[in-house]
N, C-alpha and C. Protein backbone atom coordinates (compact mmCIF):
# COMPACT_ATOMS: atom_id res chain seq x y z
N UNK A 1 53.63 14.09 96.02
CA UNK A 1 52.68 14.15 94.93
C UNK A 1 51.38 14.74 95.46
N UNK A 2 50.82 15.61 94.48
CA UNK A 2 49.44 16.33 95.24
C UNK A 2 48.54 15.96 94.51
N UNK A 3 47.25 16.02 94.95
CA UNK A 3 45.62 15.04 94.50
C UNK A 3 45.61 15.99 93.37
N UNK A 4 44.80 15.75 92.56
CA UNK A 4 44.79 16.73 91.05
C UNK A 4 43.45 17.16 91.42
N UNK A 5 44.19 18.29 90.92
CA UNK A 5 42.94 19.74 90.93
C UNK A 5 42.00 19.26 89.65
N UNK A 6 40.41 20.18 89.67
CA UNK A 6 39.66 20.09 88.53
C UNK A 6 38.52 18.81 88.79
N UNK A 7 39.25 17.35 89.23
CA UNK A 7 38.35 16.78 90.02
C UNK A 7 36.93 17.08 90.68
N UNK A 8 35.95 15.74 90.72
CA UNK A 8 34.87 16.39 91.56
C UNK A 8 35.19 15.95 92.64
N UNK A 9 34.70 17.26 93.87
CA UNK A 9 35.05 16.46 95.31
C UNK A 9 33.93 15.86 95.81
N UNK A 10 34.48 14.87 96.79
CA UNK A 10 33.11 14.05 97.51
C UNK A 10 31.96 14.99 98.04
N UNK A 11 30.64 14.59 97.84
CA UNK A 11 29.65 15.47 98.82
C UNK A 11 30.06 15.79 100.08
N UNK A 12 29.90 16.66 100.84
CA UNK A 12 29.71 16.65 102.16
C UNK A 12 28.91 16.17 102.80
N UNK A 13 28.94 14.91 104.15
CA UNK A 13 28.02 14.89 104.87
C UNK A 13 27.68 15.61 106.00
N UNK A 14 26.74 15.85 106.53
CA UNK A 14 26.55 16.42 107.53
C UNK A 14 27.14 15.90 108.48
N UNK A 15 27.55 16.43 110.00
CA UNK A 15 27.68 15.43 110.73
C UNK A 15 27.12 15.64 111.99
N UNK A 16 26.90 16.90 112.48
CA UNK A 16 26.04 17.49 113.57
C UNK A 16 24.76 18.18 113.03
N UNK A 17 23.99 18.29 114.35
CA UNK A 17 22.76 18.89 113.94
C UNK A 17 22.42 19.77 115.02
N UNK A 18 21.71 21.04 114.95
CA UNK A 18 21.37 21.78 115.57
C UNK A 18 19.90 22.32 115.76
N UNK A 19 19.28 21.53 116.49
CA UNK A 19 17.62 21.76 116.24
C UNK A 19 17.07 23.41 117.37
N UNK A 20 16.41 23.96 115.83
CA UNK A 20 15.68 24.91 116.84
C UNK A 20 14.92 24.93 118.83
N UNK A 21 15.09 25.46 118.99
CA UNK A 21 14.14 25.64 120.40
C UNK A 21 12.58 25.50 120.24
N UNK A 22 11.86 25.00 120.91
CA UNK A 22 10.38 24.60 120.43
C UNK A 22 10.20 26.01 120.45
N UNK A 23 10.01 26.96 121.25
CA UNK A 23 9.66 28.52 121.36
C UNK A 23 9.43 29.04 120.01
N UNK A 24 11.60 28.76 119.41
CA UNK A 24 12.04 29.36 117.84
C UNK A 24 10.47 29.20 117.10
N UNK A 25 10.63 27.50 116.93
CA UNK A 25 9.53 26.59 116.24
C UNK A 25 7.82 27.34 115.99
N UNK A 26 7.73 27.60 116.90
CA UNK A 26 6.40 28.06 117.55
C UNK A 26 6.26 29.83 117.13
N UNK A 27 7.19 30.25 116.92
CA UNK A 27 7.29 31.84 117.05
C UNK A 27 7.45 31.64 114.70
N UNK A 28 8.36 30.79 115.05
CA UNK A 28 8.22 30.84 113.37
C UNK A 28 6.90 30.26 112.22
N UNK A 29 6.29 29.35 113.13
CA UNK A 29 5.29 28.57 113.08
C UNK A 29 4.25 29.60 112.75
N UNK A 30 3.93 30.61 113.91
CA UNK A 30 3.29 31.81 113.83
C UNK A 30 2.97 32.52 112.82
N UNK A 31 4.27 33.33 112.63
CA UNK A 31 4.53 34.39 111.46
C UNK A 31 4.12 33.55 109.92
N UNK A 32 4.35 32.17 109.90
CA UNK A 32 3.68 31.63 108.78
C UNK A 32 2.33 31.63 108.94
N UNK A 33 1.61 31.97 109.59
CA UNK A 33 0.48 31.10 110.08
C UNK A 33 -0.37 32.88 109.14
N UNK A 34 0.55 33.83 109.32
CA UNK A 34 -0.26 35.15 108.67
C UNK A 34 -0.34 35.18 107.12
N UNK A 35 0.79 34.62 106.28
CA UNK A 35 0.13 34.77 104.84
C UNK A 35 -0.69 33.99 104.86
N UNK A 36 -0.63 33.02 105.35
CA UNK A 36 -1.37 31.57 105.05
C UNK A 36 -2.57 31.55 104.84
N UNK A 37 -2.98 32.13 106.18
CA UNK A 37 -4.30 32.36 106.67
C UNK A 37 -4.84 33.74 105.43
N UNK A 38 -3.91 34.78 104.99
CA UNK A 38 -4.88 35.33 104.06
C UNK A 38 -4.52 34.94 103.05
N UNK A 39 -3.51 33.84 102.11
CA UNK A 39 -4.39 33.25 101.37
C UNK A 39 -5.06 32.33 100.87
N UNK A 40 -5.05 31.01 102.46
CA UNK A 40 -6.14 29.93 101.85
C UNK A 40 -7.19 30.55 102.61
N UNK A 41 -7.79 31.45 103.48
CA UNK A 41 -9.06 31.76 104.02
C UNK A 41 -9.40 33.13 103.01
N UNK A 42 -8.68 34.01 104.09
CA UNK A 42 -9.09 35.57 104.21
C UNK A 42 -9.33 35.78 102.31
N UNK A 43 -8.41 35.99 101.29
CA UNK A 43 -8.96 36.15 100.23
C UNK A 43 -10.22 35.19 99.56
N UNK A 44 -10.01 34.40 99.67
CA UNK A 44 -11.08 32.83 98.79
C UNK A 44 -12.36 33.44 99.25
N UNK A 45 -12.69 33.88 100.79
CA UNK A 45 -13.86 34.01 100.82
C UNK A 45 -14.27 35.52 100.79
N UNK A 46 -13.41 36.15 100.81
CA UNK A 46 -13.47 37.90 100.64
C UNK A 46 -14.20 37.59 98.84
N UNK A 47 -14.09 37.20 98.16
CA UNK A 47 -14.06 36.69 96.36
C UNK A 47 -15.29 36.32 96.70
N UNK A 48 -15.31 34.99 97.51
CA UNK A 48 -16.81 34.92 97.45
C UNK A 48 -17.77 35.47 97.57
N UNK A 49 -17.49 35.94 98.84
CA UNK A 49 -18.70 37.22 99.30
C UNK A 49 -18.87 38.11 98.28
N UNK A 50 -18.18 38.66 97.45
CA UNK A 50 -18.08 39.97 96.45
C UNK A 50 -18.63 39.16 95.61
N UNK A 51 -18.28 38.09 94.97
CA UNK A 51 -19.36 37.55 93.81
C UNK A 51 -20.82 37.17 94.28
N UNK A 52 -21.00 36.70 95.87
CA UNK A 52 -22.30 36.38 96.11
C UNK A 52 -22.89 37.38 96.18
N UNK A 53 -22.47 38.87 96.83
CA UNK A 53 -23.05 39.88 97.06
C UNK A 53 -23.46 40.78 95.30
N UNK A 54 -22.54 40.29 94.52
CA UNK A 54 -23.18 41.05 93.19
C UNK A 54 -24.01 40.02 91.93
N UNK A 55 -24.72 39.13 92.76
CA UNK A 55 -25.39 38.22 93.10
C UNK A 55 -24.84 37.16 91.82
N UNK A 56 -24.32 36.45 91.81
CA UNK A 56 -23.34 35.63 91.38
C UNK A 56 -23.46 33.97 92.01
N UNK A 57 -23.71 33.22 92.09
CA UNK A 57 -23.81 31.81 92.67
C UNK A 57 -22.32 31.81 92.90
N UNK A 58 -22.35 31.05 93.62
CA UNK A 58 -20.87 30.78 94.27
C UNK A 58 -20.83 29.16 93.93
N UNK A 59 -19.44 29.12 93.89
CA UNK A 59 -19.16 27.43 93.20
C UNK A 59 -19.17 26.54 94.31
N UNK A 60 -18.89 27.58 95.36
CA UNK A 60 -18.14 26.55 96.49
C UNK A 60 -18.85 27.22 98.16
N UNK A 61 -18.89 26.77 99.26
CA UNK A 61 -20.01 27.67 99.92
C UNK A 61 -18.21 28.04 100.81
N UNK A 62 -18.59 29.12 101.56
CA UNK A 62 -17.51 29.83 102.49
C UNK A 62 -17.11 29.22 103.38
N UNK A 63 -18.25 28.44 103.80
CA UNK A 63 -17.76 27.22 105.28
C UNK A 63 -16.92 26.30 104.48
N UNK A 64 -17.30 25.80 103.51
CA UNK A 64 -16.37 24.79 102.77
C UNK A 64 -14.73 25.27 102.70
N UNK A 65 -14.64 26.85 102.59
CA UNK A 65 -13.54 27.39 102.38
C UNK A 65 -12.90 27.29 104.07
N UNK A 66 -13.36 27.99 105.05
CA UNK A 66 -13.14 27.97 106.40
C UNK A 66 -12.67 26.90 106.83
N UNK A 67 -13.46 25.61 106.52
CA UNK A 67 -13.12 24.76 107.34
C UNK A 67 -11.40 24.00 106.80
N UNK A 68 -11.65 23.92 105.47
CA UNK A 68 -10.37 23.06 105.06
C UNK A 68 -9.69 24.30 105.25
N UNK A 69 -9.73 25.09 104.79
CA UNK A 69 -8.37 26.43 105.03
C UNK A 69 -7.92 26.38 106.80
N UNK A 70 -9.05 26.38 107.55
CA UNK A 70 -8.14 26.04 109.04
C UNK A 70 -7.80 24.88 109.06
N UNK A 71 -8.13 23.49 108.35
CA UNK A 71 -7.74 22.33 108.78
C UNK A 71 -6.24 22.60 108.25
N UNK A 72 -5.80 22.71 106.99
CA UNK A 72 -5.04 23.04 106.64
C UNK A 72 -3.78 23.91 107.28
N UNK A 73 -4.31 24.96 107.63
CA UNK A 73 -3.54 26.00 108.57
C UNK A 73 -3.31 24.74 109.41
N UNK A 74 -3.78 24.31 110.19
CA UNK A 74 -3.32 24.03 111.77
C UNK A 74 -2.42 22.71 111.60
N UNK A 75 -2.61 21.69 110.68
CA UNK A 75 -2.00 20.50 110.32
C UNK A 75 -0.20 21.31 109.94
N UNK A 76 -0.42 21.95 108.56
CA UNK A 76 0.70 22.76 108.23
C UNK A 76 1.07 23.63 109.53
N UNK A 77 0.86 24.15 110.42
CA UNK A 77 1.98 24.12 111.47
C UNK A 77 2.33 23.45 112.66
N UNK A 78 1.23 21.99 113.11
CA UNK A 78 2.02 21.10 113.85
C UNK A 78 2.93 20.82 112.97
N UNK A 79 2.73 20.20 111.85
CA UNK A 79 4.13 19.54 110.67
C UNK A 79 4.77 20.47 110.81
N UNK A 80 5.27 22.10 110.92
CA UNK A 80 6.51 22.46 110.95
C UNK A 80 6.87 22.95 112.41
N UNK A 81 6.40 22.60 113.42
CA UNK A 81 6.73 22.52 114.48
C UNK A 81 7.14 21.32 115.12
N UNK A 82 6.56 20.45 114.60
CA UNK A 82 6.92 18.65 114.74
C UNK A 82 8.15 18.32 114.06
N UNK A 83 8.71 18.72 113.35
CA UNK A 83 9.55 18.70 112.21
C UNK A 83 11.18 18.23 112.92
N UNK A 84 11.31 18.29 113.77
CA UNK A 84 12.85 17.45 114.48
C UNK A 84 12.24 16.28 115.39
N UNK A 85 10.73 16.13 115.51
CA UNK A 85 10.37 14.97 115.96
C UNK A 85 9.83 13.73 114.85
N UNK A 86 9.83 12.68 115.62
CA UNK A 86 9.14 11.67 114.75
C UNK A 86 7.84 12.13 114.17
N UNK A 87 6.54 12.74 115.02
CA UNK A 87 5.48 13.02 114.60
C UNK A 87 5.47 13.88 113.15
N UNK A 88 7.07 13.98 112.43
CA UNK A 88 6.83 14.72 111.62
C UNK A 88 6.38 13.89 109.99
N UNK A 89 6.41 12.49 110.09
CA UNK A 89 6.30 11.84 108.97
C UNK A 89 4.39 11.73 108.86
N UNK A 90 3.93 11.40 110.27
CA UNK A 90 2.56 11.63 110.18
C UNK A 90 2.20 12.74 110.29
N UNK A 91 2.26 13.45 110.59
CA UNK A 91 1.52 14.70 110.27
C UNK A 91 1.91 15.15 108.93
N UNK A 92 3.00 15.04 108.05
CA UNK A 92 3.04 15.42 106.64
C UNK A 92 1.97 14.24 106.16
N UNK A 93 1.49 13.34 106.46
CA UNK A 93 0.53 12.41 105.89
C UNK A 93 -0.28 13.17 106.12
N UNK A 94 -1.27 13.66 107.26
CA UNK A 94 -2.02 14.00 107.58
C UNK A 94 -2.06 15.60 106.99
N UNK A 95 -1.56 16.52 107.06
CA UNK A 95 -1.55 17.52 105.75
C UNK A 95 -1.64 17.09 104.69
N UNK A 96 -0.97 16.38 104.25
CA UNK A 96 -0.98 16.35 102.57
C UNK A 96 -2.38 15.39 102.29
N UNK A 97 -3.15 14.53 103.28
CA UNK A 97 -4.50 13.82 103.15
C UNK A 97 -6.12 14.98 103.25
N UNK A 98 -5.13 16.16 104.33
CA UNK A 98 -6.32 16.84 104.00
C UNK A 98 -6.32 17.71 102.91
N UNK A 99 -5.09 18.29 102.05
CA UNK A 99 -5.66 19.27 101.36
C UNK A 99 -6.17 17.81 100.25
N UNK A 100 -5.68 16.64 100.02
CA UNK A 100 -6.51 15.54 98.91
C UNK A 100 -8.19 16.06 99.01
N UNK A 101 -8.66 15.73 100.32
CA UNK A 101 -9.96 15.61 100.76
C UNK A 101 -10.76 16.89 100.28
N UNK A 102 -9.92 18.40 100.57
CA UNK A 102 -10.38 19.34 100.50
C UNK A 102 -10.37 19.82 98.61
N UNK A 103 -9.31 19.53 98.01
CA UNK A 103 -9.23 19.07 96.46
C UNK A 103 -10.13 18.35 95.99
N UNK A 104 -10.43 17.00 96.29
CA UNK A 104 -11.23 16.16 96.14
C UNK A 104 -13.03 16.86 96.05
N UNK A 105 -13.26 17.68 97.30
CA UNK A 105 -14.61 18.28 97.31
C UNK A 105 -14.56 19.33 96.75
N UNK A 106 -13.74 20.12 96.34
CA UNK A 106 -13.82 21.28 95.30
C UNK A 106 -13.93 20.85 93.78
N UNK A 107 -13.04 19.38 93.48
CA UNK A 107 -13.40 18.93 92.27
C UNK A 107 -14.80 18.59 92.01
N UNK A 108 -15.75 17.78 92.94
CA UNK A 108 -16.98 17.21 92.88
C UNK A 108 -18.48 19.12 92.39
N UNK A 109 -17.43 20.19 92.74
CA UNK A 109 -18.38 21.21 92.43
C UNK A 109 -18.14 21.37 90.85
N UNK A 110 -17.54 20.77 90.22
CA UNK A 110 -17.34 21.28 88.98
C UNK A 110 -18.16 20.70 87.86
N UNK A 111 -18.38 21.06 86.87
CA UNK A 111 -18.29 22.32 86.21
C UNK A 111 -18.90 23.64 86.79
N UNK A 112 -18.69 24.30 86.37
CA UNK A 112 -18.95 25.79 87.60
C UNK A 112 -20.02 25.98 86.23
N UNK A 113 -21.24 26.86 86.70
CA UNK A 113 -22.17 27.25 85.64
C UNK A 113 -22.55 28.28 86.55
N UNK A 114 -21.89 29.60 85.54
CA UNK A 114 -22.58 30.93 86.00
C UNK A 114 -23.22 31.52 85.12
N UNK A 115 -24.64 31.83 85.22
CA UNK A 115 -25.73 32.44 84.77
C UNK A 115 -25.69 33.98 85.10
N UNK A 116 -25.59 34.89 84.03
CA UNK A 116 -24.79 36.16 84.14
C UNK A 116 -26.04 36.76 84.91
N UNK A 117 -26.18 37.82 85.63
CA UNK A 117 -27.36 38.72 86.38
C UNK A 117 -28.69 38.76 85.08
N UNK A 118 -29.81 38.36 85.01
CA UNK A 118 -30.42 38.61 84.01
C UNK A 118 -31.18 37.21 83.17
N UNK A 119 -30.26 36.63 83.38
CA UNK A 119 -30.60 35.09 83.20
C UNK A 119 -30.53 35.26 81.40
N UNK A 120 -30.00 36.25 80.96
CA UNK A 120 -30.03 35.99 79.60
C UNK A 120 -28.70 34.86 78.65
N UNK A 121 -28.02 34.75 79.67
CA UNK A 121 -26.62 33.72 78.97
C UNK A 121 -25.82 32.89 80.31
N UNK A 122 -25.30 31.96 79.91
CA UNK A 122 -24.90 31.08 80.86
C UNK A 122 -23.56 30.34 80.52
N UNK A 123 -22.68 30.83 81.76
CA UNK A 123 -21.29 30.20 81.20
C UNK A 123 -20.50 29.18 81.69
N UNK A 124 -20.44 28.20 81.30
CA UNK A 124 -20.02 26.57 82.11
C UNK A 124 -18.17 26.63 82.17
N UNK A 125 -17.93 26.59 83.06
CA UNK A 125 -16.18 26.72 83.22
C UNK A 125 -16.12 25.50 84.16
N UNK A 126 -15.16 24.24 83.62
CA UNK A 126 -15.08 22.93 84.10
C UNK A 126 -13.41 23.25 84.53
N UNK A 127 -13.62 23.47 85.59
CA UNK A 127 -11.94 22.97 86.12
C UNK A 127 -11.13 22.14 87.10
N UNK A 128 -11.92 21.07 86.68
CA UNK A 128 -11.66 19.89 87.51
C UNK A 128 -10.10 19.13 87.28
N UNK A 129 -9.89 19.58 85.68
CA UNK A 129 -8.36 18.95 85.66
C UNK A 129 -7.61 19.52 85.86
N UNK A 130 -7.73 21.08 86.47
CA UNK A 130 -6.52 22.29 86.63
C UNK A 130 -6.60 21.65 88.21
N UNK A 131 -7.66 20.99 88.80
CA UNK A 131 -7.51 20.71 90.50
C UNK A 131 -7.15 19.39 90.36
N UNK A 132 -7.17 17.92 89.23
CA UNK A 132 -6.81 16.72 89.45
C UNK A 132 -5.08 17.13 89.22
N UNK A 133 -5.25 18.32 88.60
CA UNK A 133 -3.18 18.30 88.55
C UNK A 133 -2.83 18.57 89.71
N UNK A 134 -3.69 19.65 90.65
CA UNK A 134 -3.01 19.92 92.09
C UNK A 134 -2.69 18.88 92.88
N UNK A 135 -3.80 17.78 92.40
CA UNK A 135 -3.46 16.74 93.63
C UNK A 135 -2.07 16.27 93.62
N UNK A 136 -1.48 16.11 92.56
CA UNK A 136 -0.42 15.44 92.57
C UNK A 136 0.66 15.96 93.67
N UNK A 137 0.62 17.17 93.97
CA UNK A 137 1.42 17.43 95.30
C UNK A 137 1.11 17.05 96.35
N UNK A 138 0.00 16.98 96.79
CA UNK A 138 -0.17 16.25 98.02
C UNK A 138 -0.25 14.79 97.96
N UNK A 139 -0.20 14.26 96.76
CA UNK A 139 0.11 12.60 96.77
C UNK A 139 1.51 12.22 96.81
N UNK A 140 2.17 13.03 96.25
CA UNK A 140 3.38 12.94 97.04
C UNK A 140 4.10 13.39 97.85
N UNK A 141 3.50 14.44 98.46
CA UNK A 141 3.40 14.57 100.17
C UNK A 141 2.99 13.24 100.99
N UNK A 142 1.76 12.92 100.86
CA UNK A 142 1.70 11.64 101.77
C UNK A 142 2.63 10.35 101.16
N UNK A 143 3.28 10.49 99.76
CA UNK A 143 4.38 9.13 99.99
C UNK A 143 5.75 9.60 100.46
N UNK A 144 5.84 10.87 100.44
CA UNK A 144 7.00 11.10 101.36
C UNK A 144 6.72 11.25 102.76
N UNK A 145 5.29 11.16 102.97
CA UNK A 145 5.54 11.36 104.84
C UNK A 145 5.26 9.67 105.19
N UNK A 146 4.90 9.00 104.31
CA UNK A 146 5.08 7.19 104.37
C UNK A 146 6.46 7.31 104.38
N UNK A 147 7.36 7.28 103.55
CA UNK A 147 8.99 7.05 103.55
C UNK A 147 9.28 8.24 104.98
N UNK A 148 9.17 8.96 105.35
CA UNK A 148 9.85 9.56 106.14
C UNK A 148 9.54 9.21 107.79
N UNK A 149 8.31 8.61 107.64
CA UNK A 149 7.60 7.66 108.70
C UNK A 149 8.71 6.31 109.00
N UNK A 150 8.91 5.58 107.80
CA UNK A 150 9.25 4.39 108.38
C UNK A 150 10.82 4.80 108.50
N UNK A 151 11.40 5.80 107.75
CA UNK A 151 12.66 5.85 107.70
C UNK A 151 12.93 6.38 109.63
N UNK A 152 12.08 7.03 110.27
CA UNK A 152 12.33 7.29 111.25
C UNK A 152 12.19 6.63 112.29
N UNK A 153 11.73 5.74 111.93
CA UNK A 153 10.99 4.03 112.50
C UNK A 153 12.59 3.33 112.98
N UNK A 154 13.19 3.62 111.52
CA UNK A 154 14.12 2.88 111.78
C UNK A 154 15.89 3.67 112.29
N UNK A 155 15.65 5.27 112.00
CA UNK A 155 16.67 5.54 112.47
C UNK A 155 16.05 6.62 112.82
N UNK A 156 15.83 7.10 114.02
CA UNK A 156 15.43 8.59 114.49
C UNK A 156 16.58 9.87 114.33
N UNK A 157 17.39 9.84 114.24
CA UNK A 157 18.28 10.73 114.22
C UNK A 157 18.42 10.96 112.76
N UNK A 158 18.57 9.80 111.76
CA UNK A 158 19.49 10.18 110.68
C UNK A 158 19.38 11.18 109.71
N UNK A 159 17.78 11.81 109.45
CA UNK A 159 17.62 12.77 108.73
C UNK A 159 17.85 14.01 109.34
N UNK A 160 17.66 14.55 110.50
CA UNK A 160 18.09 15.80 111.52
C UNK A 160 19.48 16.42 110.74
N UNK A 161 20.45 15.96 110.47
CA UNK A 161 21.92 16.59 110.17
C UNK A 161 21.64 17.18 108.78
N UNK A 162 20.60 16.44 107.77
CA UNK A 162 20.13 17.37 106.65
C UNK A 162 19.40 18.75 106.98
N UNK A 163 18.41 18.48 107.95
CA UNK A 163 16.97 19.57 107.87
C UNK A 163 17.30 20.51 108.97
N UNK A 164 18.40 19.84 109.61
CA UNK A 164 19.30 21.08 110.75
C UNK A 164 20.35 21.09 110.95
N UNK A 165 21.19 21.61 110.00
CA UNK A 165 23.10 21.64 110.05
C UNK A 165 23.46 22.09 110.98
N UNK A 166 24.22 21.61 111.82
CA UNK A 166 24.94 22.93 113.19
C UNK A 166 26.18 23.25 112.50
């Protein structure tokens, strides 16, 4: 007698894992590290400068942009270089806490009020709830790097056979 076709079959589990070379890690780590960098730095403040320079108030100052855009950069690639180690549940805390922080101080500039060259009209653009929606990704970034923290607490190996199939 043969099993009947049409059936769903069981998931597959993984059962080996094959983790990159720190080098791989580091070399791939890199090549991310180039959009990244132009577009949470290199554009945001290229924009600024062009609106400050055609004399425009700026919402937000450039260091403000610099600094969280490298905090950012550098957190986002220990976390994907950390990523077959334990350090990878805290450092996704620690990314996903700084872009909160860096969200958090871009919301506190809002409402944006730009006064056109001339001072004859003035235009208030509030977009504080298009940035309280962003947060929601990094709030659950840091409750998945809480669950992925303790889950590794308690079994170091067991997620590896998902995030690296051999």
């Amino acid at each position: 007698m043969s099993a009947p076709s049409g059936g769903t079959a069981a998931p597959r589990v993984p059962t080996g894992y094959q983790i990159p070379s720190l080098g791989y890690r580091i070399l791939v780590a890199a090549l991310r590290l180039i959009p990244s960098f132009l577009l949470l730095i290199a554009l945001p403040i290229a924009v600024l400068n062009f609106a400050s320079s055609k004399g425009i108030a700026i919402p937000i100052s450039t260091t403000a942009v610099a600094v969280g855009g490298l905090a950012l950069l550098a957190l986002g690639t220990a976390r994907y270089i950390g990523k077959p180690t334990r350090a990878f549940g805290p450092l996704s805390i620690a990314t996903s806490l700084a872009a909160v922080v860096y969200l958090l101080y871009a919301i506190s500039r809002s409402p944006y009020r730009l006064v056109l060259p001339g001072g004859s009209a003035t235009v208030i653009a509030g977009y504080s709830t298009f940035l309280e929606l962003m947060l929601i990704a990094p709030i659950f970034g840091i409750v998945a790097g809480i669950l992925t923290t303790i889950e590794d607490a308690r079994s170091p190996t067991e997620r590896l056979p998902f995030d690296f199939p051999a």
